[in-house]
C-alpha atoms as a PDB file:
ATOM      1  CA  UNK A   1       0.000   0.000   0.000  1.00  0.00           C
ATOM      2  CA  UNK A   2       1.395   3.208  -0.977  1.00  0.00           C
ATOM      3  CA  UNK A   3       0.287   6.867  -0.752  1.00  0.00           C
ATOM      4  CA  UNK A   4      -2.541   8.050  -2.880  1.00  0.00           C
ATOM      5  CA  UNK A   5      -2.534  12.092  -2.766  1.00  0.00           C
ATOM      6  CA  UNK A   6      -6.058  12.576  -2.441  1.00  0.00           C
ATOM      7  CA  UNK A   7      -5.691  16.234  -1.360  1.00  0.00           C
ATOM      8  CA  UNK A   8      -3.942  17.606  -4.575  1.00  0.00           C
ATOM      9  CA  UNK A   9      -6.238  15.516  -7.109  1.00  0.00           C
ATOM     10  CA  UNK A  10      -7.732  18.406  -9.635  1.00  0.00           C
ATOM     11  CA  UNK A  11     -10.622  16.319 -10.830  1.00  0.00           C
ATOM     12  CA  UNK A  12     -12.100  15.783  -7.406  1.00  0.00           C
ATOM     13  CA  UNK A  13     -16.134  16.217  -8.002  1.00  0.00           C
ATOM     14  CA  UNK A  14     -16.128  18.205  -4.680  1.00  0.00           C
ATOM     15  CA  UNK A  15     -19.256  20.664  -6.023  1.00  0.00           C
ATOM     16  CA  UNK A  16     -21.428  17.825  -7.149  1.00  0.00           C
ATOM     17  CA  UNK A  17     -21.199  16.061  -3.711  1.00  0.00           C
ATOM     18  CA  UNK A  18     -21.841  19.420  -1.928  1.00  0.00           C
ATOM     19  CA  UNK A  19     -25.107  19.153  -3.800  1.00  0.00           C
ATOM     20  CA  UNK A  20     -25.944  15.622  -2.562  1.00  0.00           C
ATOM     21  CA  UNK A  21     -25.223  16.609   1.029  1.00  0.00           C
ATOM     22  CA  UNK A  22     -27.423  19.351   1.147  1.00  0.00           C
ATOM     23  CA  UNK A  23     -30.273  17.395  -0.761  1.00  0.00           C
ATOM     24  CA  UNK A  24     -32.909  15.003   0.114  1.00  0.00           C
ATOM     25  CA  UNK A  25     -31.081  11.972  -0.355  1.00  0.00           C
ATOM     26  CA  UNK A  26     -28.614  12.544   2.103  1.00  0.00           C
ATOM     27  CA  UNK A  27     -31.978  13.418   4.150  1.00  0.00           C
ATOM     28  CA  UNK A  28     -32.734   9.834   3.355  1.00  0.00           C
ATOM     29  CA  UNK A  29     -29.916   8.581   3.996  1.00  0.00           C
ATOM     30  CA  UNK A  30     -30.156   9.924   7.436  1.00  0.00           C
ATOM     31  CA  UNK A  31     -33.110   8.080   8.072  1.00  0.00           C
ATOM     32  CA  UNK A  32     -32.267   4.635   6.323  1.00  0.00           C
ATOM     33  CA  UNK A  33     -28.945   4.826   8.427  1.00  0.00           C
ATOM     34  CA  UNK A  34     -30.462   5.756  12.018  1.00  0.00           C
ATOM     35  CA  UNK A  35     -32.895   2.962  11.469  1.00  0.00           C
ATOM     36  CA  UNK A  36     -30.670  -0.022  10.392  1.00  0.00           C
ATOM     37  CA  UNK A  37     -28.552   0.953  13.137  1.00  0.00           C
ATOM     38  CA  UNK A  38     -31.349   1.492  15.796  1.00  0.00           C
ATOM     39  CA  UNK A  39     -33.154  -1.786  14.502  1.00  0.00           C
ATOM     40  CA  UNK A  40     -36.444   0.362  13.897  1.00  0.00           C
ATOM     41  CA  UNK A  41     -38.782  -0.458  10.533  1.00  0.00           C
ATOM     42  CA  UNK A  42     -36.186   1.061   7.937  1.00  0.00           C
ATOM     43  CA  UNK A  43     -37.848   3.255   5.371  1.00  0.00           C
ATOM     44  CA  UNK A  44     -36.960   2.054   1.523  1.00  0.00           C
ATOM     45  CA  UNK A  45     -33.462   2.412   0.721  1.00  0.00           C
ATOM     46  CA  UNK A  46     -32.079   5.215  -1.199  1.00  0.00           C
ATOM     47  CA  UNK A  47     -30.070   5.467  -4.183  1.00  0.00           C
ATOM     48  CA  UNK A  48     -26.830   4.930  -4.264  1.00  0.00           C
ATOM     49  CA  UNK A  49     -25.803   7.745  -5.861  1.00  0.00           C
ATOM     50  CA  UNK A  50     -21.995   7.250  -5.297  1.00  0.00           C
ATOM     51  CA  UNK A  51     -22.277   5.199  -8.168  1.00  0.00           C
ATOM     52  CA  UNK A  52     -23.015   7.782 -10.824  1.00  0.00           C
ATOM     53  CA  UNK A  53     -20.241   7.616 -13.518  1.00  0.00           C
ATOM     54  CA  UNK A  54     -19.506  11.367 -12.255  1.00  0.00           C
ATOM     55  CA  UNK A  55     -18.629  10.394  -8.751  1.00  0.00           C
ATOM     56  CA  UNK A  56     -16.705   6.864 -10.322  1.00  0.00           C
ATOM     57  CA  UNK A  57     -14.642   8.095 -13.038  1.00  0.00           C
ATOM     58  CA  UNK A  58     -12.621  10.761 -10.539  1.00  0.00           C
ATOM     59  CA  UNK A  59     -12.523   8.447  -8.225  1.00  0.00           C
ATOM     60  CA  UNK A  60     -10.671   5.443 -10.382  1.00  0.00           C
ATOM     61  CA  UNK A  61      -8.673   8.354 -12.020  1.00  0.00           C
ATOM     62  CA  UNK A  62      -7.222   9.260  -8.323  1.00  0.00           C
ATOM     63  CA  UNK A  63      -6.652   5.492  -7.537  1.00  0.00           C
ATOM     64  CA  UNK A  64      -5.319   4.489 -11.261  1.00  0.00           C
ATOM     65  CA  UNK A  65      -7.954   1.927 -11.385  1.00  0.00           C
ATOM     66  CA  UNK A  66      -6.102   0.417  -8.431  1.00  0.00           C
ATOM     67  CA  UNK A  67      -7.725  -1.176  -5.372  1.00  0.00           C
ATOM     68  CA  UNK A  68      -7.204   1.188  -2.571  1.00  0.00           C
ATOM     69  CA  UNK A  69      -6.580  -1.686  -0.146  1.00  0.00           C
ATOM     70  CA  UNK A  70      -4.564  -4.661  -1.943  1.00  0.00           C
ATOM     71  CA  UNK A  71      -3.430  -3.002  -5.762  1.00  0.00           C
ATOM     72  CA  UNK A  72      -4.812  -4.869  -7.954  1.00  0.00           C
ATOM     73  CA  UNK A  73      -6.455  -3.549 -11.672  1.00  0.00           C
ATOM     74  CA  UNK A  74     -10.014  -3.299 -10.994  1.00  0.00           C
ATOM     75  CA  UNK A  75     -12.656  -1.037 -13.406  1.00  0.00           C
ATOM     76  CA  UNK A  76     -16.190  -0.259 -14.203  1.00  0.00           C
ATOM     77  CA  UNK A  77     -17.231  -3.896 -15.674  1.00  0.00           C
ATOM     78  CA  UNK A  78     -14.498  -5.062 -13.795  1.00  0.00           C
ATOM     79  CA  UNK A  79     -15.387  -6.173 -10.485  1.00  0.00           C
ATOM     80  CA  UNK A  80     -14.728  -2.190  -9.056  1.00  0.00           C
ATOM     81  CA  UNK A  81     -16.666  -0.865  -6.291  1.00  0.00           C
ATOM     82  CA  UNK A  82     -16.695   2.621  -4.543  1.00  0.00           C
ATOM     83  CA  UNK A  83     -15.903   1.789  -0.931  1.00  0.00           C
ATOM     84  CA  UNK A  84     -17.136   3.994   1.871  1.00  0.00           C
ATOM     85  CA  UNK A  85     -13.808   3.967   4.393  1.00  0.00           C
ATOM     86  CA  UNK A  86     -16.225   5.103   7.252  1.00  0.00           C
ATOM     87  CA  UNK A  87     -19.034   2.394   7.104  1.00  0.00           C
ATOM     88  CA  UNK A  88     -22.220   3.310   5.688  1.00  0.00           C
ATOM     89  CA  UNK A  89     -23.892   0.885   8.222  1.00  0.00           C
ATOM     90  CA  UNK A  90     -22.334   3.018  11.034  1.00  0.00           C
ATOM     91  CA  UNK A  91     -23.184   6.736   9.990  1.00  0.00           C
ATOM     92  CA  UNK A  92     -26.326   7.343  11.546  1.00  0.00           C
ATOM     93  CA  UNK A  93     -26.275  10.993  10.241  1.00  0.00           C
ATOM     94  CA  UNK A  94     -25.183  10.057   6.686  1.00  0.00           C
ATOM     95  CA  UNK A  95     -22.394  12.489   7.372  1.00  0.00           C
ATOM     96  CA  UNK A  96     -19.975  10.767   5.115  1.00  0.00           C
ATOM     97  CA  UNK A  97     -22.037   9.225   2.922  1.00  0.00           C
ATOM     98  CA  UNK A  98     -21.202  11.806   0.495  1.00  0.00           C
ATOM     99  CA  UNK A  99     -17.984  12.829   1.163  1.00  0.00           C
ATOM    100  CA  UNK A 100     -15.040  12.774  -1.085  1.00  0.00           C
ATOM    101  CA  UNK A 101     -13.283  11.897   1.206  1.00  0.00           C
ATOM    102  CA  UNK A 102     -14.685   8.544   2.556  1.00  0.00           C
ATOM    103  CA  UNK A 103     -14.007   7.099  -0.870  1.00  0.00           C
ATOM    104  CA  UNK A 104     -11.906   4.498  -1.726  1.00  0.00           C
ATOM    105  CA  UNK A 105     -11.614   2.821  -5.172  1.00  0.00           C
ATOM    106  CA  UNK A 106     -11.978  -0.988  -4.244  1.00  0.00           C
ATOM    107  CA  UNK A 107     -12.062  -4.541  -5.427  1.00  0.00           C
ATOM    108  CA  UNK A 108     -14.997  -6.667  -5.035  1.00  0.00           C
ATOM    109  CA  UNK A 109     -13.129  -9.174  -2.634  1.00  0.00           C
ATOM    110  CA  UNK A 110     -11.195  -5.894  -0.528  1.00  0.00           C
ATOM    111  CA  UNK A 111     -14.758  -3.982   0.056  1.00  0.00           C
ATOM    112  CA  UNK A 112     -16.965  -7.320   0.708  1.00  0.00           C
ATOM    113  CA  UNK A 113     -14.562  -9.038   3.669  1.00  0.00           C
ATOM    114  CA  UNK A 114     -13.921  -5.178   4.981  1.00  0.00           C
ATOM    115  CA  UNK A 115     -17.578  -4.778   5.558  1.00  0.00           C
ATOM    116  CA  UNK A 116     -18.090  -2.307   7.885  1.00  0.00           C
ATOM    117  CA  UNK A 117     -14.657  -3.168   9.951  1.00  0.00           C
ATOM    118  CA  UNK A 118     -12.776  -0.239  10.813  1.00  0.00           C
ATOM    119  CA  UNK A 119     -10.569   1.638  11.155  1.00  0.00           C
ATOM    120  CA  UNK A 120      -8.440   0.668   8.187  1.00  0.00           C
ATOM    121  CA  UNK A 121      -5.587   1.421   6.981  1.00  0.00           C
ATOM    122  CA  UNK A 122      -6.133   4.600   5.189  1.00  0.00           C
ATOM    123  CA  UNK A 123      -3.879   4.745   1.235  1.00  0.00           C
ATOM    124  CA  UNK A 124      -4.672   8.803   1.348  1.00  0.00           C
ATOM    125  CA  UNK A 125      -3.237   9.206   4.963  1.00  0.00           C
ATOM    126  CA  UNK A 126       0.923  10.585   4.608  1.00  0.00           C
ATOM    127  CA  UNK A 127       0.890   9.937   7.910  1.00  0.00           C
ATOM    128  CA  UNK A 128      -0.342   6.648   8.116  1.00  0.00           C
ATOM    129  CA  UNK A 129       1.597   5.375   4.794  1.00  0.00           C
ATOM    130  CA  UNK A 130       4.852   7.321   6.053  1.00  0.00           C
ATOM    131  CA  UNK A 131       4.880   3.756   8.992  1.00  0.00           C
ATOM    132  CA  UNK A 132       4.009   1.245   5.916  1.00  0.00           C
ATOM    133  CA  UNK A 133       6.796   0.082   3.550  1.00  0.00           C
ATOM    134  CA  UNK A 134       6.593  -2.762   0.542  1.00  0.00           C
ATOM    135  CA  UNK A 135       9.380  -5.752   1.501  1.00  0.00           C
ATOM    136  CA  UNK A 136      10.831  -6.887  -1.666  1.00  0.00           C
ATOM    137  CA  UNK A 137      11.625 -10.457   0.084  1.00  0.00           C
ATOM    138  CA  UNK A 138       8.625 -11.452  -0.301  1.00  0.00           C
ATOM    139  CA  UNK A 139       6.223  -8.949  -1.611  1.00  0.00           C
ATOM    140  CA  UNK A 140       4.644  -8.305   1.631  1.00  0.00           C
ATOM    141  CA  UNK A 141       3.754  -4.578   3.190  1.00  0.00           C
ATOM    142  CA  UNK A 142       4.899  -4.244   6.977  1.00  0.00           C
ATOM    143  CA  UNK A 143       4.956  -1.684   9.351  1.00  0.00           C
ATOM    144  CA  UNK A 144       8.519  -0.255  10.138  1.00  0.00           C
ATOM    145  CA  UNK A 145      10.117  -0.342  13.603  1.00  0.00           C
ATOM    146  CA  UNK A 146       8.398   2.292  16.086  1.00  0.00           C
ATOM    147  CA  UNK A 147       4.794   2.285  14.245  1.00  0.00           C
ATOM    148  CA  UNK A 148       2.534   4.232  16.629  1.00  0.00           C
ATOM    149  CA  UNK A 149       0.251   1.467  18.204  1.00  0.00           C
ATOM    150  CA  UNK A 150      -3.246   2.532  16.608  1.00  0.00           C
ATOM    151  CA  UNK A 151      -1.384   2.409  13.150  1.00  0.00           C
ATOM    152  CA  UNK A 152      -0.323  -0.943  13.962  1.00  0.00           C
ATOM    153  CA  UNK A 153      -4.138  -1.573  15.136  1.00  0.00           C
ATOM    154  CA  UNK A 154      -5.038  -0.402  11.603  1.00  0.00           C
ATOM    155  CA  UNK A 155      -2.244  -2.276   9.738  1.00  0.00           C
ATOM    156  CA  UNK A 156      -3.364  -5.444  11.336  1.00  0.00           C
ATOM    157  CA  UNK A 157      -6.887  -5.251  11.171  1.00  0.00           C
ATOM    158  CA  UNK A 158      -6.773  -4.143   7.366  1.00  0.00           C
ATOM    159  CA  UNK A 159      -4.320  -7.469   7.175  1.00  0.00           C
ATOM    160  CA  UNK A 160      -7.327  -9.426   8.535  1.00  0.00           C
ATOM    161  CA  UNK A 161     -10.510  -8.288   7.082  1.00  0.00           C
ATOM    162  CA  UNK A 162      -8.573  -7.380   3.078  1.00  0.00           C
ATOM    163  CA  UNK A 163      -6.900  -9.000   0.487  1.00  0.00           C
ATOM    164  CA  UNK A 164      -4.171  -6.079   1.500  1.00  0.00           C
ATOM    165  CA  UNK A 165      -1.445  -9.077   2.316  1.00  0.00           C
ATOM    166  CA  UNK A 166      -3.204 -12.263   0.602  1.00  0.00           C
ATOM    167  CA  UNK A 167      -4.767 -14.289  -2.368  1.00  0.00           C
ATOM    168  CA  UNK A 168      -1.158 -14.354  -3.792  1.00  0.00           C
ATOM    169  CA  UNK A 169      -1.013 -10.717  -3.889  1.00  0.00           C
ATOM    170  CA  UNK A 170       2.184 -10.973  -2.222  1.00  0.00           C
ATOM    171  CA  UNK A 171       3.912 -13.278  -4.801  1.00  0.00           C
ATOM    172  CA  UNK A 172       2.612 -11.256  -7.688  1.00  0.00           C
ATOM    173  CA  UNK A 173       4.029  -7.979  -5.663  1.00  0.00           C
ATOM    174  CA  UNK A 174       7.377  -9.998  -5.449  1.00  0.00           C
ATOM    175  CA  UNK A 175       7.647 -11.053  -9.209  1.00  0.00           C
ATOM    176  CA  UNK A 176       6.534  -7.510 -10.455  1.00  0.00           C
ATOM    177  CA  UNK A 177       9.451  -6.185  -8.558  1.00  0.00           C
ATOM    178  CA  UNK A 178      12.008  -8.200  -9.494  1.00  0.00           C
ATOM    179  CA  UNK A 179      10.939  -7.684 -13.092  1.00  0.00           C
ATOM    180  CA  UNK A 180      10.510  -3.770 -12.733  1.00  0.00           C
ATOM    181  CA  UNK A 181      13.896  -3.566 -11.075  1.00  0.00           C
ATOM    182  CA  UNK A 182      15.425  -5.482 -13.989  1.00  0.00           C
ATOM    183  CA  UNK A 183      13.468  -3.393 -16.638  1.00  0.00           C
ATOM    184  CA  UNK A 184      14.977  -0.312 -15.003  1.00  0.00           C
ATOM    185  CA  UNK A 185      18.552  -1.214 -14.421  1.00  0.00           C
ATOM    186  CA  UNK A 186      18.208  -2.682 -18.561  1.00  0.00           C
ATOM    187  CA  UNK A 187      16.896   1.244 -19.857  1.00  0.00           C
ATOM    188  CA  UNK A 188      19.872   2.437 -17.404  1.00  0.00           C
ATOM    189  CA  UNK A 189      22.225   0.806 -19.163  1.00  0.00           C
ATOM    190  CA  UNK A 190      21.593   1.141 -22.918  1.00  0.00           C
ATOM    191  CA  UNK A 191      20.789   4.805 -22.358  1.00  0.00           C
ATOM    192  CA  UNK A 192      24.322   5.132 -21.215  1.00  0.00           C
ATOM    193  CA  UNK A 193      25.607   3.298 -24.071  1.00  0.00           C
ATOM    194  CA  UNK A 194      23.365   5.679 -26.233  1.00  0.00           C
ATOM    195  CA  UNK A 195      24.230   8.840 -24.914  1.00  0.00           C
ATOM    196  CA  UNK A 196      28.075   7.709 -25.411  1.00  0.00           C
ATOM    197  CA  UNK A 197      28.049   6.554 -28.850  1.00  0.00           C
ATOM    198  CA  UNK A 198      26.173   9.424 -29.768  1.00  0.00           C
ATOM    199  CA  UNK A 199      28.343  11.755 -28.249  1.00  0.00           C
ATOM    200  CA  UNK A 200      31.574   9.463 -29.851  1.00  0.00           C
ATOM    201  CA  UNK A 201      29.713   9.115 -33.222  1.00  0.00           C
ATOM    202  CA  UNK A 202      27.103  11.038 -33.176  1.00  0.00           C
ATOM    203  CA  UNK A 203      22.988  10.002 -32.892  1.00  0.00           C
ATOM    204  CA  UNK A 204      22.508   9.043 -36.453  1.00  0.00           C
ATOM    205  CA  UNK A 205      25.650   6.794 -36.511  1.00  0.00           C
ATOM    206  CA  UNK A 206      24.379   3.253 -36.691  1.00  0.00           C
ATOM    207  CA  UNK A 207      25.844   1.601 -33.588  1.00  0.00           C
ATOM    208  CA  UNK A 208      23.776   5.071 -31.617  1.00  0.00           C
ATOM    209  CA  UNK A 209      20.716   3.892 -33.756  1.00  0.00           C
ATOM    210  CA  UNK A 210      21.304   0.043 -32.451  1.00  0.00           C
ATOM    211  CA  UNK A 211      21.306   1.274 -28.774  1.00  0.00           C
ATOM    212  CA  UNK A 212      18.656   3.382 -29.470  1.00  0.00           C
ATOM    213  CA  UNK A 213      16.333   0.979 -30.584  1.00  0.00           C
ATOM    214  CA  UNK A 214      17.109  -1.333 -27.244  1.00  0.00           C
ATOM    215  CA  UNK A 215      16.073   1.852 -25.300  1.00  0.00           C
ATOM    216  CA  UNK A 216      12.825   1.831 -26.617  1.00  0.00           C
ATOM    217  CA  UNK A 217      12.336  -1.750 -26.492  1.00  0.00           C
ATOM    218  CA  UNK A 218      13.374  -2.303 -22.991  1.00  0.00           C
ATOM    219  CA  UNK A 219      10.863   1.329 -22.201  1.00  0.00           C
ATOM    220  CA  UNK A 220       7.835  -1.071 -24.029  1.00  0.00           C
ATOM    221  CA  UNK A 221       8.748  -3.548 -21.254  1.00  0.00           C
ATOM    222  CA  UNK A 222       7.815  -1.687 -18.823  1.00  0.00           C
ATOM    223  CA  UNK A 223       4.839  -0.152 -20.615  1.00  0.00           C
ATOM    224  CA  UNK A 224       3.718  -3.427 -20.921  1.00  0.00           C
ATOM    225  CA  UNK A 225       3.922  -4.158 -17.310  1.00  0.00           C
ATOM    226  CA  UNK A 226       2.072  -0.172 -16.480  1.00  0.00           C
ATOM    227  CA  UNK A 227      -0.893  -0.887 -19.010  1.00  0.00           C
ATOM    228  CA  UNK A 228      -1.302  -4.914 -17.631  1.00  0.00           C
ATOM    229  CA  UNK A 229      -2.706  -2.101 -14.289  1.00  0.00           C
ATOM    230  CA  UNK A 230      -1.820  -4.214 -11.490  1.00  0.00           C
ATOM    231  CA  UNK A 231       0.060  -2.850  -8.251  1.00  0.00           C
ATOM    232  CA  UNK A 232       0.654   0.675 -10.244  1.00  0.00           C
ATOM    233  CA  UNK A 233       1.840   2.577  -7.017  1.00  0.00           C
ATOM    234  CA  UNK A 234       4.473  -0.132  -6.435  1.00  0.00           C
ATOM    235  CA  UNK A 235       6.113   0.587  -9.916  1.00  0.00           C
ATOM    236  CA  UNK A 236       5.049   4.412  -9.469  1.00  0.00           C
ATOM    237  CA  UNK A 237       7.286   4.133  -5.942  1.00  0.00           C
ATOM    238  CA  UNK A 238       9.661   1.615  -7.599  1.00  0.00           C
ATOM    239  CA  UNK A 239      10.923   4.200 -10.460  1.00  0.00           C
ATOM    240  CA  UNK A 240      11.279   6.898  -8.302  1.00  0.00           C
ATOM    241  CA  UNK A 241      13.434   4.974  -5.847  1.00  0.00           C
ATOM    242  CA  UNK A 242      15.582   3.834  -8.640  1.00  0.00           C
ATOM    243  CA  UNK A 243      15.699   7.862 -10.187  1.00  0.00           C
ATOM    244  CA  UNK A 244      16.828   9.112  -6.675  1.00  0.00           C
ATOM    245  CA  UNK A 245      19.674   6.894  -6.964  1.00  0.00           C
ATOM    246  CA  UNK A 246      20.466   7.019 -10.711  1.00  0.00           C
ATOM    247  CA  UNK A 247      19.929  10.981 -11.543  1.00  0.00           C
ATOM    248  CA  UNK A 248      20.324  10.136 -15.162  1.00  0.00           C
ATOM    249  CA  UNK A 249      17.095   7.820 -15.529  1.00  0.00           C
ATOM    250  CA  UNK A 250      15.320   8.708 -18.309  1.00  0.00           C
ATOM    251  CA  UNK A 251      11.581   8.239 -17.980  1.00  0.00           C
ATOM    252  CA  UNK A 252       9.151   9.173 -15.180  1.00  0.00           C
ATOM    253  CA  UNK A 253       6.225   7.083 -14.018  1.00  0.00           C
ATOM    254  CA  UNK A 254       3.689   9.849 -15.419  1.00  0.00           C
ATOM    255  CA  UNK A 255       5.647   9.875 -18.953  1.00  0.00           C
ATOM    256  CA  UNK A 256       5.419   5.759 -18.994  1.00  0.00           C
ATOM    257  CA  UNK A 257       2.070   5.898 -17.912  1.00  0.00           C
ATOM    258  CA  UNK A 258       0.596   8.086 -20.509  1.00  0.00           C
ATOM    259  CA  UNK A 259       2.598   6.424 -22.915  1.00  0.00           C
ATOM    260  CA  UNK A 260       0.689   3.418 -22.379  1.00  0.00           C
ATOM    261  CA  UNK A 261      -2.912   4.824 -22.786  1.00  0.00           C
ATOM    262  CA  UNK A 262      -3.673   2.367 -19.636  1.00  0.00           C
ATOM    263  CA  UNK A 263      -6.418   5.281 -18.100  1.00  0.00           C
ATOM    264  CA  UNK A 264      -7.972   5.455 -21.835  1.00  0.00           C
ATOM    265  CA  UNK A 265      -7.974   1.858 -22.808  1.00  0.00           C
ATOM    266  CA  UNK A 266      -8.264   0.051 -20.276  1.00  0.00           C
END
């Protein structure tokens, strides 16, 4: 689980929700919620409006069509559902029911075993992510040494009641890194070779032109593994570890990923 910057998301349908709080749904919401929860006769229930394609297409835009909770691909058709990180079930006022927010882009499997456990882990908290780090062992995501005890609370409950550390997202976490952290160190290399016979030989000599064609096939390799849309934080966080400590790396995550057209096409 990595950091999702909720806060400086432009596309955030902030003015459409305001309407929906102040309107008669959330009224009804209100009342569905404080009767469900009070076990009195519960009125019929309202719409869901959270599921408009205006609320859902921000919302898998912020999380890359990413589950919030264990990274895998998940879309509209696709098994995606917007979860509410405060329970529905437990807001007897409906104050979060349509809140920005309280939204998190989740897999079928994540949002059906968290229910309406909590508190989770949350992916848009700095704080809480800045204690949660992805062990390339084994493909697992652990707290560091001197987590704050409710973080660790969170980290193990979301463990529990997720698919955060399970279902063999671990292994998949492990393979994808050892084959992004190939992919990288392969474009370091033959853009070092590039750059030198071009500067030897210059950029239309034909041993530049070999190198340069690598380049580009080993950047499709990782393309390839962007627009496949599973665990796109981890290669997000993967690339810029590896540019911090190779200033000369090429590409950026946001270059790769519009490159592969994965938010269009997929």
């Amino acid at each position: 689980m990595h950091f999702i910057d909720r806060e400086n998301f432009e596309e955030a349908p902030i003015s459409i929700l305001e309407k929906l709080k102040n309107s008669e749904l959330n009224k009804k919401w209100a009342e569905y919620n404080s009767a469900r929860i009070n076990k009195t006769k519960k009125p019929k229930k309202p719409e869901s409006a959270w599921n408009r394609d205006v609320i859902r297409n921000p919302l898998k835009m912020l999380f890359l069509k990413n589950c919030g909770y264990c990274g895998i691909h998940t879309d509209i058709g696709h098994d995606a559902q917007v979860d509410h990180f405060f329970p529905t079930s437990k807001d007897e006022t409906a104050k979060y029911v349509f809140e920005w927010t309280n939204y998190v882009w989740s897999c079928s499997s994540c949002n059906r075993q968290k229910s309406n456990n909590e508190p989770f882990l949350n992916p848009c908290s700095s704080e809480e992510m800045e204690y949660i780090y992805f062990d390339y062992t084994d493909g697992y995501y652990r707290c560091k040494n001197g987590t704050p005890p409710d973080i660790i609370s969170k980290y193990n409950l979301t463990n529990q009641k997720s698919k955060f550390n399970s279902l063999k997202r671990p292994e998949s976490r492990e393979l994808l890194y050892k084959g992004v952290q190939s992919d990288l160190k392969k474009i370091d290399r033959y853009y070092r070779l590039y750059k030198l016979e071009s500067k030897i030989h210059g950029n239309k000599s034909v041993e530049a032109k070999k190198k340069e064609k690598i380049l580009k096939s080993k950047k499709q390799d990782v393309i390839k593994r962007i627009y496949a849309g599973h665990f796109l934080f981890l290669i997000n966080f993967l690339i810029k570890k590896h540019t911090k400590n190779n200033k000369t790396f090429p590409y950026t995550f946001q270059e790769l990923l519009d490159e592969s057209k994965y938010l269009k096409n997929n």
